[in-house]
C-alpha atoms as a PDB file:
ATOM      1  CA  UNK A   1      49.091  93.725  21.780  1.00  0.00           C
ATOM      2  CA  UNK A   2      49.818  92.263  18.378  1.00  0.00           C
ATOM      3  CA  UNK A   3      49.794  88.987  17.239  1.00  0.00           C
ATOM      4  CA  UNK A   4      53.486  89.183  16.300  1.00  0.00           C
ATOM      5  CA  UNK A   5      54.535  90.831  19.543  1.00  0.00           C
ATOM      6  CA  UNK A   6      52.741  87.936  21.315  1.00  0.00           C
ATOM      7  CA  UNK A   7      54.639  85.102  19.605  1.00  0.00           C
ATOM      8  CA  UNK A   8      57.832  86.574  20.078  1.00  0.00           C
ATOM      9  CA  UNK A   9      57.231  87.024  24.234  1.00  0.00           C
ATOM     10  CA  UNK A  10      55.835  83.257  24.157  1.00  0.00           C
ATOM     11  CA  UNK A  11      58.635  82.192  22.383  1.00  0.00           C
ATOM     12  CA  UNK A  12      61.180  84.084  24.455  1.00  0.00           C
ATOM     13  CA  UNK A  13      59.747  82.815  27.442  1.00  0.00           C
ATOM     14  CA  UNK A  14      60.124  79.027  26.503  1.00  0.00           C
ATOM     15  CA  UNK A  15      63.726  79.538  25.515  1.00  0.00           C
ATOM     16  CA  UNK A  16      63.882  81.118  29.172  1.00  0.00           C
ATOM     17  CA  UNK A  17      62.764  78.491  30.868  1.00  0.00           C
ATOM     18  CA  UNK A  18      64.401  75.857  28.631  1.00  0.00           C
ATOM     19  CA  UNK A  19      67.989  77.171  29.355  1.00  0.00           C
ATOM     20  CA  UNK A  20      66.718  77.838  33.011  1.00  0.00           C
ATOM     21  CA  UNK A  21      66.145  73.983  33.107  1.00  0.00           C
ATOM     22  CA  UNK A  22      69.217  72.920  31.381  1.00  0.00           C
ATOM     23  CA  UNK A  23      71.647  75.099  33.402  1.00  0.00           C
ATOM     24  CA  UNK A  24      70.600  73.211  36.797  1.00  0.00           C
ATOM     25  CA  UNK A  25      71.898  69.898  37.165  1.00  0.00           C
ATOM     26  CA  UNK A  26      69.787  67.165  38.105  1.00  0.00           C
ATOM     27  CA  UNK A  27      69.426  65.624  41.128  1.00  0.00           C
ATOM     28  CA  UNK A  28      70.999  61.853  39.582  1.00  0.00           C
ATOM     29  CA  UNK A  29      74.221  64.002  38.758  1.00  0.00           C
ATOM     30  CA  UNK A  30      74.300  65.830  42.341  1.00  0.00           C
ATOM     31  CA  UNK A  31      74.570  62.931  44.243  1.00  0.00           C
ATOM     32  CA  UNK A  32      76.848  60.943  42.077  1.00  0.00           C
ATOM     33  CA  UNK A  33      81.061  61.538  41.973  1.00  0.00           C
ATOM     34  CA  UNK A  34      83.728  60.524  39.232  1.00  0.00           C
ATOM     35  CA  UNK A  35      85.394  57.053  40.718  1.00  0.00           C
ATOM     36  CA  UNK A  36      88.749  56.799  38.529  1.00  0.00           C
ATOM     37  CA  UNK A  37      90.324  53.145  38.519  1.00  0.00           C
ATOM     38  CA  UNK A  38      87.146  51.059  38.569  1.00  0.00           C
ATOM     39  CA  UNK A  39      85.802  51.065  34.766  1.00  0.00           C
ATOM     40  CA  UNK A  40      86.728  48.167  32.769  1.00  0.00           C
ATOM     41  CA  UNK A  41      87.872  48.857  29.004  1.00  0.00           C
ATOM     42  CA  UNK A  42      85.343  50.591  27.344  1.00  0.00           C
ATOM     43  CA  UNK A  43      83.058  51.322  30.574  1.00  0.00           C
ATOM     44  CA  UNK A  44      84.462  54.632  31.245  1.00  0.00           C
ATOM     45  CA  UNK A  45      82.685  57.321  32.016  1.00  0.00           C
ATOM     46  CA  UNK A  46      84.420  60.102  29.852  1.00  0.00           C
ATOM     47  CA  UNK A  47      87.694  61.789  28.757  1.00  0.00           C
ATOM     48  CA  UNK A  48      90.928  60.034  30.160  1.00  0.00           C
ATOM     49  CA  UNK A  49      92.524  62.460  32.906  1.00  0.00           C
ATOM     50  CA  UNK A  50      95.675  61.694  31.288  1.00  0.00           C
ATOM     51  CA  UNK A  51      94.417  62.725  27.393  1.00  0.00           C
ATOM     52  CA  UNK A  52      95.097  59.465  25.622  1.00  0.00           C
ATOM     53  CA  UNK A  53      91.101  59.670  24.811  1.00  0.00           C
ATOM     54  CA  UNK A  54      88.724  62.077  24.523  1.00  0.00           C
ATOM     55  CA  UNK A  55      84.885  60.192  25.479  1.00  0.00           C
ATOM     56  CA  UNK A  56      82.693  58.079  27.011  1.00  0.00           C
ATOM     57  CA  UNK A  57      83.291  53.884  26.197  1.00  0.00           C
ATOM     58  CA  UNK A  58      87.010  54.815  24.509  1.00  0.00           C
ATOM     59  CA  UNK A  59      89.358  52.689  27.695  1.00  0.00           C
ATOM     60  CA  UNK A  60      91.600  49.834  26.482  1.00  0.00           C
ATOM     61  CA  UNK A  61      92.802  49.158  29.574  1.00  0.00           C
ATOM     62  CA  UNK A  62      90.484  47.705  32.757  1.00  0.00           C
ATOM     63  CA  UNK A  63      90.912  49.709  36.050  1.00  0.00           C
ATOM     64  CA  UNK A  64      92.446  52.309  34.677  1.00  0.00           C
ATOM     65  CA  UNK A  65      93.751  55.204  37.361  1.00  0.00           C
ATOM     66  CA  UNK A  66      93.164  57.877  34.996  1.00  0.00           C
ATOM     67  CA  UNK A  67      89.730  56.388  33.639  1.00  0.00           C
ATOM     68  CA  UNK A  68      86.612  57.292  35.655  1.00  0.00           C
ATOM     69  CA  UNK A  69      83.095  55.960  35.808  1.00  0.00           C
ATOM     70  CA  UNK A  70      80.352  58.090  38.113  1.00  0.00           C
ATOM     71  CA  UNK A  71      78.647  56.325  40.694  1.00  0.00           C
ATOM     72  CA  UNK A  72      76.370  57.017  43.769  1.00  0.00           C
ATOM     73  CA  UNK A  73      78.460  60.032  45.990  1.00  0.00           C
ATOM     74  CA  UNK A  74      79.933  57.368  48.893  1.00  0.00           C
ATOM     75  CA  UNK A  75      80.353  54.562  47.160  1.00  0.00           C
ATOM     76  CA  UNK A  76      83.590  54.904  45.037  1.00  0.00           C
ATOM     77  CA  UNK A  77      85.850  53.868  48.286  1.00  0.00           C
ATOM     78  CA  UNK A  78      83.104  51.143  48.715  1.00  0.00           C
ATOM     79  CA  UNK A  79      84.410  49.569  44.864  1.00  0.00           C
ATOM     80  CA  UNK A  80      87.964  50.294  45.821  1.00  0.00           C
ATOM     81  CA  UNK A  81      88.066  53.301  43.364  1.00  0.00           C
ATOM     82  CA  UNK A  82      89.768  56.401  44.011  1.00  0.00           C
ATOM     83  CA  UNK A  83      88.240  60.102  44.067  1.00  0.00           C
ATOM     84  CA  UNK A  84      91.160  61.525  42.043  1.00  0.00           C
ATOM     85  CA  UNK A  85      93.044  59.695  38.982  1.00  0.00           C
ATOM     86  CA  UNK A  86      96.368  58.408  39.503  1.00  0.00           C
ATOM     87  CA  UNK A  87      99.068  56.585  37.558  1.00  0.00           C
ATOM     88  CA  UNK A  88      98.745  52.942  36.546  1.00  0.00           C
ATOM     89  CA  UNK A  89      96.313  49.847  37.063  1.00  0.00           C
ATOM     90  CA  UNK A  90      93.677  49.757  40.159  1.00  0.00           C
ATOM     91  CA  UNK A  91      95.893  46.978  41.748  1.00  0.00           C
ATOM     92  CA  UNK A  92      92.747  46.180  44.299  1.00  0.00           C
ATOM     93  CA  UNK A  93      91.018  45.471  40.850  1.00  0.00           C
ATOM     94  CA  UNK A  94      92.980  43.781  38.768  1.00  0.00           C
END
């Protein structure tokens, strides 16, 4: 086999197993869930359900229904969050 022909497999087979790796979540993300009114401004987790921002640390607002913040799976009821985003202020927060 060449030289050439060697470096190429090598490298193919680290880009393999590099987008094998980054295709599977990890285990901290599997057991966590999105918990939408419990951030306060500039906690959140990501994008606003409702669009009025885009990423991570952009709330104005604390407890924000349509601003979410992951946490452990079975917790979010536990913080008086709510699985899916709704309208409004997290009254049970505020």
């Amino acid at each position: 086999m060449s030289n050439s022909l060697a470096t190429t497999l090598t490298l193919a087979s680290t880009l393999a197993a590099a987008l094998t790796l980054a295709a599977v979540p990890s285990n901290a993300q599997t057991n966590m869930e999105k918990c939408y009114g419990i951030s306060k401004a500039g906690e959140n987790g990501c994008a606003n359900a409702a669009g009025l921002h885009s990423c991570a640390g952009e709330s104005k607002v604390n407890f924000d229904g349509n601003d979410w913040k992951l946490v452990p799976a079975g917790t979010c009821a536990k913080m008086d969050g709510m699985l899916m985003p709704f309208q409004g202020v997290n009254k049970k927060k505020a």
